[in-house]
C-alpha atoms as a PDB file:
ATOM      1  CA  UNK A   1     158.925 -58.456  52.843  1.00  0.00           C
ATOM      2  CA  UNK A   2     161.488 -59.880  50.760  1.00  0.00           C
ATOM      3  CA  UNK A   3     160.993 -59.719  46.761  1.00  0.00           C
ATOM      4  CA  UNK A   4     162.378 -63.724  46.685  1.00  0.00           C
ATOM      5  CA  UNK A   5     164.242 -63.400  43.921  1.00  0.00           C
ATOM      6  CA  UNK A   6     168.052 -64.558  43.991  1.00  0.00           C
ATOM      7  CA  UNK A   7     170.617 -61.594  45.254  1.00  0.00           C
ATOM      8  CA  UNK A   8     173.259 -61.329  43.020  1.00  0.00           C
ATOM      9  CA  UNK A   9     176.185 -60.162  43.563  1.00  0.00           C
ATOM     10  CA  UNK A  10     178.794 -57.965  41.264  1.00  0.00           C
ATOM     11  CA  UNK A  11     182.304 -57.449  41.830  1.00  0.00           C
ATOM     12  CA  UNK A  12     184.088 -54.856  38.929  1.00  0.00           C
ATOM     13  CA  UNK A  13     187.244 -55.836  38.297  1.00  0.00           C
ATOM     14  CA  UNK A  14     189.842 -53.149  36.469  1.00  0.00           C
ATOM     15  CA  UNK A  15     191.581 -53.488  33.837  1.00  0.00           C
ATOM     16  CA  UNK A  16     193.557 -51.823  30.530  1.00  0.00           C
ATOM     17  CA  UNK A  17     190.206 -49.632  29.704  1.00  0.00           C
ATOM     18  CA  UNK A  18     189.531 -48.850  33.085  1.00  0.00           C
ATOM     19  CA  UNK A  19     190.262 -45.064  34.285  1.00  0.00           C
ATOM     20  CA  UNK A  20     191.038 -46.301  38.188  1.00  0.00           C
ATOM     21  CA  UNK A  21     193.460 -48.937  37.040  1.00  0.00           C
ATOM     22  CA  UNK A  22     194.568 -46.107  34.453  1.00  0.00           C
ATOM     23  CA  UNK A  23     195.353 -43.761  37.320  1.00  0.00           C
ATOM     24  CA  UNK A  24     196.842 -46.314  39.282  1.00  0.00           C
ATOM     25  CA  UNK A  25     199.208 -47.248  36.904  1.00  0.00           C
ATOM     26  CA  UNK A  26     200.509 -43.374  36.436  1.00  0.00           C
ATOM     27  CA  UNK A  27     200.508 -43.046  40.658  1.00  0.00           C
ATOM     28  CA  UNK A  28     203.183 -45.619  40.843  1.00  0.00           C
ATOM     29  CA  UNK A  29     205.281 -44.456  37.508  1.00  0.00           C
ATOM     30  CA  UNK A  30     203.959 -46.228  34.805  1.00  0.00           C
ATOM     31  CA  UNK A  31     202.716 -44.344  31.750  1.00  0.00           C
ATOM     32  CA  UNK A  32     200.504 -45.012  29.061  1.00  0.00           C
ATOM     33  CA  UNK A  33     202.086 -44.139  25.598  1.00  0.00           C
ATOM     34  CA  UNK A  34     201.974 -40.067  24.610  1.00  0.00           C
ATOM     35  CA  UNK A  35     200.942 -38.878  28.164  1.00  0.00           C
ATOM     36  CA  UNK A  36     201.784 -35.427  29.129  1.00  0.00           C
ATOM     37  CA  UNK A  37     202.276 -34.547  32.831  1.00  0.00           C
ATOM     38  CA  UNK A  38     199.520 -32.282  34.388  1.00  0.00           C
ATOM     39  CA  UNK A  39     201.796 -29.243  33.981  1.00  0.00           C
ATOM     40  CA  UNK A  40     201.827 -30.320  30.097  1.00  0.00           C
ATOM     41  CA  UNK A  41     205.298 -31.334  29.594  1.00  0.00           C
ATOM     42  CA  UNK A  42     205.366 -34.798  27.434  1.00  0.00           C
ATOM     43  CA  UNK A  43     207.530 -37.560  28.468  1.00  0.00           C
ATOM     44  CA  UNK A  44     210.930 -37.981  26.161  1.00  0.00           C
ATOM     45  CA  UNK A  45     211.343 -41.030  24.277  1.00  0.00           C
ATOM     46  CA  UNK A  46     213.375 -43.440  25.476  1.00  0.00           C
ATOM     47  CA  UNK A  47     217.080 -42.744  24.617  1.00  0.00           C
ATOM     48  CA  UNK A  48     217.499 -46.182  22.612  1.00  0.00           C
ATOM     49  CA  UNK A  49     214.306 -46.394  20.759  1.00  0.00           C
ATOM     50  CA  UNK A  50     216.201 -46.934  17.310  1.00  0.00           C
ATOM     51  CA  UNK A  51     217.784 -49.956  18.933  1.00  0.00           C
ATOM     52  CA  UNK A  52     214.495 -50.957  19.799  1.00  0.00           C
ATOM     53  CA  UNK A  53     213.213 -50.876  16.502  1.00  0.00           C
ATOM     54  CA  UNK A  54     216.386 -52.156  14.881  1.00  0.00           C
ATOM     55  CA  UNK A  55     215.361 -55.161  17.273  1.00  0.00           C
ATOM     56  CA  UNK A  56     211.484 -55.765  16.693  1.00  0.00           C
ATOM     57  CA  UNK A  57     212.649 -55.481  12.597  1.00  0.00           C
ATOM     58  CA  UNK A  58     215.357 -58.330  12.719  1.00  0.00           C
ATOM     59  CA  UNK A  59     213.739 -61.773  10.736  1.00  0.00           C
ATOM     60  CA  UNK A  60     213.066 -64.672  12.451  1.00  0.00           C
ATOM     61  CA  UNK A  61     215.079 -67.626  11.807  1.00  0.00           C
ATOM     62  CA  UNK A  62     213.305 -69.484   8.890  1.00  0.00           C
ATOM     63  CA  UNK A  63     212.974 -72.680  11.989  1.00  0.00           C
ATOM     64  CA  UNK A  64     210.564 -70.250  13.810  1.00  0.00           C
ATOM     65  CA  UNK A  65     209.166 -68.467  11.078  1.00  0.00           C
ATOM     66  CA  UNK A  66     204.932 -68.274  11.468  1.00  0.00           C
ATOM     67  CA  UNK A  67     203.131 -70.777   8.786  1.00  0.00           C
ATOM     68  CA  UNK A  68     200.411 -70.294   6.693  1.00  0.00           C
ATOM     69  CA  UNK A  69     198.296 -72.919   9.187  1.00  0.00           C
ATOM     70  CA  UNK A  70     199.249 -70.084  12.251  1.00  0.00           C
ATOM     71  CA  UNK A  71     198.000 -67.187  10.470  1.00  0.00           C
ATOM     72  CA  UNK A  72     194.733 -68.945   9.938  1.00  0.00           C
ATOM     73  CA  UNK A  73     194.307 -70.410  13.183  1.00  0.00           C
ATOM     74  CA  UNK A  74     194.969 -66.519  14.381  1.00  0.00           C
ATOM     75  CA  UNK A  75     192.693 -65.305  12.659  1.00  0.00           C
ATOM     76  CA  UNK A  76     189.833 -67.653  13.757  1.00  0.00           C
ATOM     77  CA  UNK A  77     190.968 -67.824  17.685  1.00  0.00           C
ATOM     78  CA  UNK A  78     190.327 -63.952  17.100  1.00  0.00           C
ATOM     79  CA  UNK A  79     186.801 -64.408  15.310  1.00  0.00           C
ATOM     80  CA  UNK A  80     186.081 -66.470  18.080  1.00  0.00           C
ATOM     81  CA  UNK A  81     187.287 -64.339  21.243  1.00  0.00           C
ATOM     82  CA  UNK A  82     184.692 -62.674  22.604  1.00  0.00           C
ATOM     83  CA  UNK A  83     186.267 -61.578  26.121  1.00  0.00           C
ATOM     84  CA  UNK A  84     189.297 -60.945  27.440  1.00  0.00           C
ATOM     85  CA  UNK A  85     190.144 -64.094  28.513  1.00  0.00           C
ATOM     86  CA  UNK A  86     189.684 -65.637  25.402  1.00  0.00           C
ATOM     87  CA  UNK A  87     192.448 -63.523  23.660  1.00  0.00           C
ATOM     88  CA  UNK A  88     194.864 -64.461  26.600  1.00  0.00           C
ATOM     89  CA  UNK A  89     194.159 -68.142  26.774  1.00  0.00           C
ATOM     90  CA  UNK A  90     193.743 -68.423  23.083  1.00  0.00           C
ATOM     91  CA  UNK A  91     195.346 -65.925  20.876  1.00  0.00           C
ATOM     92  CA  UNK A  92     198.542 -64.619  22.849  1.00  0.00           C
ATOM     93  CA  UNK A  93     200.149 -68.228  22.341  1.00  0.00           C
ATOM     94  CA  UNK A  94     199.839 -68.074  19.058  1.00  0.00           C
ATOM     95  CA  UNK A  95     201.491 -64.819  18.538  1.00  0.00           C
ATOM     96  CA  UNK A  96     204.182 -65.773  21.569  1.00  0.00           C
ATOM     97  CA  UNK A  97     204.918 -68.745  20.217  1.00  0.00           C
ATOM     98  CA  UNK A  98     207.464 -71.298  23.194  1.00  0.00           C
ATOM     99  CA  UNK A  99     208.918 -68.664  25.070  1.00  0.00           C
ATOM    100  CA  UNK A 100     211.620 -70.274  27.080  1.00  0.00           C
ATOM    101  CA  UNK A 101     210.565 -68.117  30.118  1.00  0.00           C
ATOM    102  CA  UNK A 102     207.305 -67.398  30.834  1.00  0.00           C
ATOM    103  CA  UNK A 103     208.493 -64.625  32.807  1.00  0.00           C
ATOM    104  CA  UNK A 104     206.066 -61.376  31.850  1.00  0.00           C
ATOM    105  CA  UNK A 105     207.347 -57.638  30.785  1.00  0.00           C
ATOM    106  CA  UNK A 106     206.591 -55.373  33.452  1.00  0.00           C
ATOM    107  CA  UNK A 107     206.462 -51.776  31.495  1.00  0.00           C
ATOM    108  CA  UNK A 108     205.512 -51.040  28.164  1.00  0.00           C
ATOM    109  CA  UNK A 109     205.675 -47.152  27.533  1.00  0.00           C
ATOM    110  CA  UNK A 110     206.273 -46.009  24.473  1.00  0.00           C
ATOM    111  CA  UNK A 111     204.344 -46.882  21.284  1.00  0.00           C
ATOM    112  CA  UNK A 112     207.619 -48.120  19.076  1.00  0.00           C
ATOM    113  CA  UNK A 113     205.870 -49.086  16.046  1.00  0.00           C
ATOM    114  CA  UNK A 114     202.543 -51.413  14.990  1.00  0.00           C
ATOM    115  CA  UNK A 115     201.365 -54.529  12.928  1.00  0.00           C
ATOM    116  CA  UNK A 116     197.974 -55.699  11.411  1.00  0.00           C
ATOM    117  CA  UNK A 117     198.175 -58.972  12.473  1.00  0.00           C
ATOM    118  CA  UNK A 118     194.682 -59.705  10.840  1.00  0.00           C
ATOM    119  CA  UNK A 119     195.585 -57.635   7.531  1.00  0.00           C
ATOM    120  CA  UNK A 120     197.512 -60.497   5.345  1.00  0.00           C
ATOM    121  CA  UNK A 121     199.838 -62.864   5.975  1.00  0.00           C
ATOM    122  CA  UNK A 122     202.977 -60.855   5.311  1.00  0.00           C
ATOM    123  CA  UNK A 123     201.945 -58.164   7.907  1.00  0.00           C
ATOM    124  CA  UNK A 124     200.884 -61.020  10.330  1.00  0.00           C
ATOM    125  CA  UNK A 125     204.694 -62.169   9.739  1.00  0.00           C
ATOM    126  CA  UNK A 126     206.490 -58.932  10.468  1.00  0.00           C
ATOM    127  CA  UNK A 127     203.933 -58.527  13.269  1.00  0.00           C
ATOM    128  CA  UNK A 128     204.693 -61.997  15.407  1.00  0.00           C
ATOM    129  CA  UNK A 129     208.794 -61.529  14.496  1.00  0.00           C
ATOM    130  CA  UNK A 130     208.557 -57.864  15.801  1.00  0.00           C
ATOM    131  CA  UNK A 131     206.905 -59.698  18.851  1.00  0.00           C
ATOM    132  CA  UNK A 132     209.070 -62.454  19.675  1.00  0.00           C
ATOM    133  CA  UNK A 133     211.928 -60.104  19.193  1.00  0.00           C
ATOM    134  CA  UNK A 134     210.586 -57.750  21.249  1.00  0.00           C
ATOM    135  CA  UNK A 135     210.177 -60.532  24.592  1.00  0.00           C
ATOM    136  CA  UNK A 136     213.880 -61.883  22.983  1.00  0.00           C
ATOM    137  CA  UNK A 137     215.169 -58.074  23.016  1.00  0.00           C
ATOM    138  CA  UNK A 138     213.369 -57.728  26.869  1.00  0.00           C
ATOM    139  CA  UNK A 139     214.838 -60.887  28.003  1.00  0.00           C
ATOM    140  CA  UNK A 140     218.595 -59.726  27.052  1.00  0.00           C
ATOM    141  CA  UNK A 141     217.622 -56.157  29.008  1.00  0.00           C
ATOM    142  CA  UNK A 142     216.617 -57.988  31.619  1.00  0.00           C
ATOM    143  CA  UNK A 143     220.094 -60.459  32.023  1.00  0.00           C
ATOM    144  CA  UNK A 144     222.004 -57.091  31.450  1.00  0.00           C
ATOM    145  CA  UNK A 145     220.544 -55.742  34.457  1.00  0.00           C
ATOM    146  CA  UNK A 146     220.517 -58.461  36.565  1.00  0.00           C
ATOM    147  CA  UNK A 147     223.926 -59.228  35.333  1.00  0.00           C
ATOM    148  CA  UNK A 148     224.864 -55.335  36.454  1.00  0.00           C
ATOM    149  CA  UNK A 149     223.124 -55.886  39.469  1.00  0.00           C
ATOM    150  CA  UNK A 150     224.743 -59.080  41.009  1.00  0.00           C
ATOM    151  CA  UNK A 151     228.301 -57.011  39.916  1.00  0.00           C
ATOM    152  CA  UNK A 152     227.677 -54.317  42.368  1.00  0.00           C
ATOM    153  CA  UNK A 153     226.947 -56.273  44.794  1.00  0.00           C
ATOM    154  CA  UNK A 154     229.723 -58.547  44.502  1.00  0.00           C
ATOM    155  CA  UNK A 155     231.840 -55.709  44.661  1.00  0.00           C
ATOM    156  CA  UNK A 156     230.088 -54.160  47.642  1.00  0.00           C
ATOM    157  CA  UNK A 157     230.735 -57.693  49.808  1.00  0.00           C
ATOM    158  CA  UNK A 158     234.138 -57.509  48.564  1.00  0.00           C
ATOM    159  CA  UNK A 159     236.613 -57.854  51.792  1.00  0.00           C
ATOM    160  CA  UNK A 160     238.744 -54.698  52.613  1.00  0.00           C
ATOM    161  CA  UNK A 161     242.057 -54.842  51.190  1.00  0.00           C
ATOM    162  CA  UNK A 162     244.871 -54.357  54.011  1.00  0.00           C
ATOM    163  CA  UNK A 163     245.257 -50.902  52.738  1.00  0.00           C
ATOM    164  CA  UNK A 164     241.560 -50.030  53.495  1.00  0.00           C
ATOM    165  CA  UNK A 165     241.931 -52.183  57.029  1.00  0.00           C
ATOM    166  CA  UNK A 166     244.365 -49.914  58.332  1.00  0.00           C
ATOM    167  CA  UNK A 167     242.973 -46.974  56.555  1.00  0.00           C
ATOM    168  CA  UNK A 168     239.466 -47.423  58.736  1.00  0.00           C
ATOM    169  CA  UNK A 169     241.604 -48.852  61.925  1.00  0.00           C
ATOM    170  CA  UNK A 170     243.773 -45.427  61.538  1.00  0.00           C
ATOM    171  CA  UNK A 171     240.788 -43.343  61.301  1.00  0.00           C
ATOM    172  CA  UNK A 172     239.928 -41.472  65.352  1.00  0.00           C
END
């Protein structure tokens, strides 16, 4: 005999706090900030993380620098997110600000410095310029790569040159 009450059903989903995501994330090369492989040896720092830094530090141009309206309207869309989901729909545009691309950073590794965006509104300042520059600094990475990318294979699709013709027509 049935109890009659209404089944309910549960489905966990993973996430940043979660040790199976966690793991997941390390499997396929992606790793959290300070982790040390099983045989103890720590990752190195990436080799430009003063450039980094140098770029998270650079002010904002006065046009996009946060008001004193932004920092309050931070600080109550964070009062006021209780899940998850509230801090993505609701507070991560306000500390984005109109990305041109909406495009999202893959990796984040390496811990290259940290803001109180809460604290006061000079901290909240240095905290949304070190993250704009940081998705600005990540978008010119990007281009470089993709830039280096479409040059190799440009050259690879090249056509042989007449001395490489006869050098692969002359070969037995």
């Amino acid at each position: 005999m049935s109890s009659g009450g209404p089944k309910t059903m549960s489905s966990r989903s993973s996430g940043p706090y979660d040790g199976t995501f966690h793991q997941h994330l390390i499997d396929h090369g992606i790793y959290p900030n300070r982790y040390r492989y099983p045989d103890g040896r720590r990752l190195p720092p990436p080799a430009n993380l003063e450039d980094i830094r140098s770029a998270l530090r650079r002010p904002l141009p006065a046009s996009l620098q946060p008001s004193e309206e932004l920092f309050d309207e931070f600080q109550q869309a964070t009062a006021d997110a209780t899940k998850e989901c509230h801090v993505m729909m609701d507070v991560m545009p306000l500390i984005e600000g109109n990305p041109s691309s909406r495009a999202l950073p893959e990796v984040v590794t390496t811990l290259v410095d940290s803001w109180s965006l809460e604290g006061n509104f000079g901290s909240f300042c240095e905290g949304i310029a070190a993250c704009r520059n940081g998705r600005d600094w990540a978008k010119r990475q990007r281009d470089l790569a993709i830039a280096y990318a479409n040059k190799t294979v440009a050259a690879r699709e090249q056509p042989p040159t007449r001395w490489e013709e006869r050098w692969v027509v002359a070969q037995p």
